[in-house]
C-alpha atoms as a PDB file:
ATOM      1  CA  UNK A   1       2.516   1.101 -77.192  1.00  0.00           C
ATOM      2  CA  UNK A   2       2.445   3.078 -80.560  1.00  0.00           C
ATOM      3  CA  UNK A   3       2.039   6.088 -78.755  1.00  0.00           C
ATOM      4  CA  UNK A   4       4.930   5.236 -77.081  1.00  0.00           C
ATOM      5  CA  UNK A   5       6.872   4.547 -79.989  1.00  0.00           C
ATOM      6  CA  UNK A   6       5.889   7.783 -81.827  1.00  0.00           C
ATOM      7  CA  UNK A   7       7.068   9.636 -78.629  1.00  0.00           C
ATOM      8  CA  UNK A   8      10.522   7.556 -79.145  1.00  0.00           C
ATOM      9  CA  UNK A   9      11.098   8.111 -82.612  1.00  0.00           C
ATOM     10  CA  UNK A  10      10.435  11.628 -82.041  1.00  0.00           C
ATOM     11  CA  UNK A  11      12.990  11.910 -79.366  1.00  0.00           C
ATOM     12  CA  UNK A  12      15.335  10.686 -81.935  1.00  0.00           C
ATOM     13  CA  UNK A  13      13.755  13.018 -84.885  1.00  0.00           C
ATOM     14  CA  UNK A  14      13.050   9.550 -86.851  1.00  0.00           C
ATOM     15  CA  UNK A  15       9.554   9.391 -89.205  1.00  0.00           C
ATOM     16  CA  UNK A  16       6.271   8.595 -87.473  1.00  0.00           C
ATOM     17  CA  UNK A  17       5.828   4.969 -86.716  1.00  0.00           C
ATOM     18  CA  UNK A  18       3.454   3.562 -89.334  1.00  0.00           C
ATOM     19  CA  UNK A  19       1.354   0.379 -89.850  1.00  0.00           C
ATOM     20  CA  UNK A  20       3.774  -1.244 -92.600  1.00  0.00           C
ATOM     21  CA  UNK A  21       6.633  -0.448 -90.524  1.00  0.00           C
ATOM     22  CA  UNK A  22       5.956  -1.470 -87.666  1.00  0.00           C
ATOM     23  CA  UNK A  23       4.508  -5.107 -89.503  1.00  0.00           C
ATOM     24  CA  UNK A  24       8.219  -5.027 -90.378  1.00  0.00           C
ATOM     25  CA  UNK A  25       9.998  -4.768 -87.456  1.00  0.00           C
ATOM     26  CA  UNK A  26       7.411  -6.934 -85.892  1.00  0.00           C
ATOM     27  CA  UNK A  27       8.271  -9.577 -88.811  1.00  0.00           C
ATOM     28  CA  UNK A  28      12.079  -8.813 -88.070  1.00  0.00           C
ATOM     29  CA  UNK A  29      11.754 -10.234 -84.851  1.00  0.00           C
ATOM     30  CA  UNK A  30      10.309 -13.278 -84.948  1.00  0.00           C
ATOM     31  CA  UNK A  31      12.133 -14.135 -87.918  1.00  0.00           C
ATOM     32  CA  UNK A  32      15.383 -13.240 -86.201  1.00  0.00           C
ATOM     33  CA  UNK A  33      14.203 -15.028 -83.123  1.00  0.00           C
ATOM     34  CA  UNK A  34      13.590 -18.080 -85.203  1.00  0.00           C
ATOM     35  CA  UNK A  35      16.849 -17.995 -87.354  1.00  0.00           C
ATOM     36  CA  UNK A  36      18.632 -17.474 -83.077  1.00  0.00           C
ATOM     37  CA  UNK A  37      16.413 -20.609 -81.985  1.00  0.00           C
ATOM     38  CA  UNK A  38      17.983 -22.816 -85.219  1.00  0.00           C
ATOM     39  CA  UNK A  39      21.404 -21.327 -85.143  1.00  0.00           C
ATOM     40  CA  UNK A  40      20.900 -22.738 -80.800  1.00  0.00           C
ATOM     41  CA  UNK A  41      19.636 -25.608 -81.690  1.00  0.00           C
ATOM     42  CA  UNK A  42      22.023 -26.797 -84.370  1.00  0.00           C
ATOM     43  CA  UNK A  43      24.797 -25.873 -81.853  1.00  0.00           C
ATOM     44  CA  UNK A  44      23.500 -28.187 -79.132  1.00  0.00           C
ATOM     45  CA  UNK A  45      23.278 -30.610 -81.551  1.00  0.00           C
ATOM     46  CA  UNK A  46      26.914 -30.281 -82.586  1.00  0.00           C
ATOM     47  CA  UNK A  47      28.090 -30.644 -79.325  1.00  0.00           C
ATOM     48  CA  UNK A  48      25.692 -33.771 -78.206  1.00  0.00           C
ATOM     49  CA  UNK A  49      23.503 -31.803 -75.536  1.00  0.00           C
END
């Protein structure tokens, strides 16, 4: 997967993937998937599903 990554941000000429960044982006997501889930959730809520 990192490997993978490298060879991806490479194609693009972007910096190595690194441990801390990749923590971030990992972070990023679920956070962003949570914040998705609520913003869902408040919206079935709204409308009585």
């Amino acid at each position: 997967m990192v490997a993978w990554l490298s060879t991806y941000n490479a194609a693009l000429g972007m910096p190595p993937v690194s441990v801390p960044r990749a923590l971030f982006a990992l972070a990023g997501g679920i956070f962003g998937g949570a914040v998705t889930g609520l913003v869902g959730w408040t919206g079935a809520n709204l409308f009585g599903y």
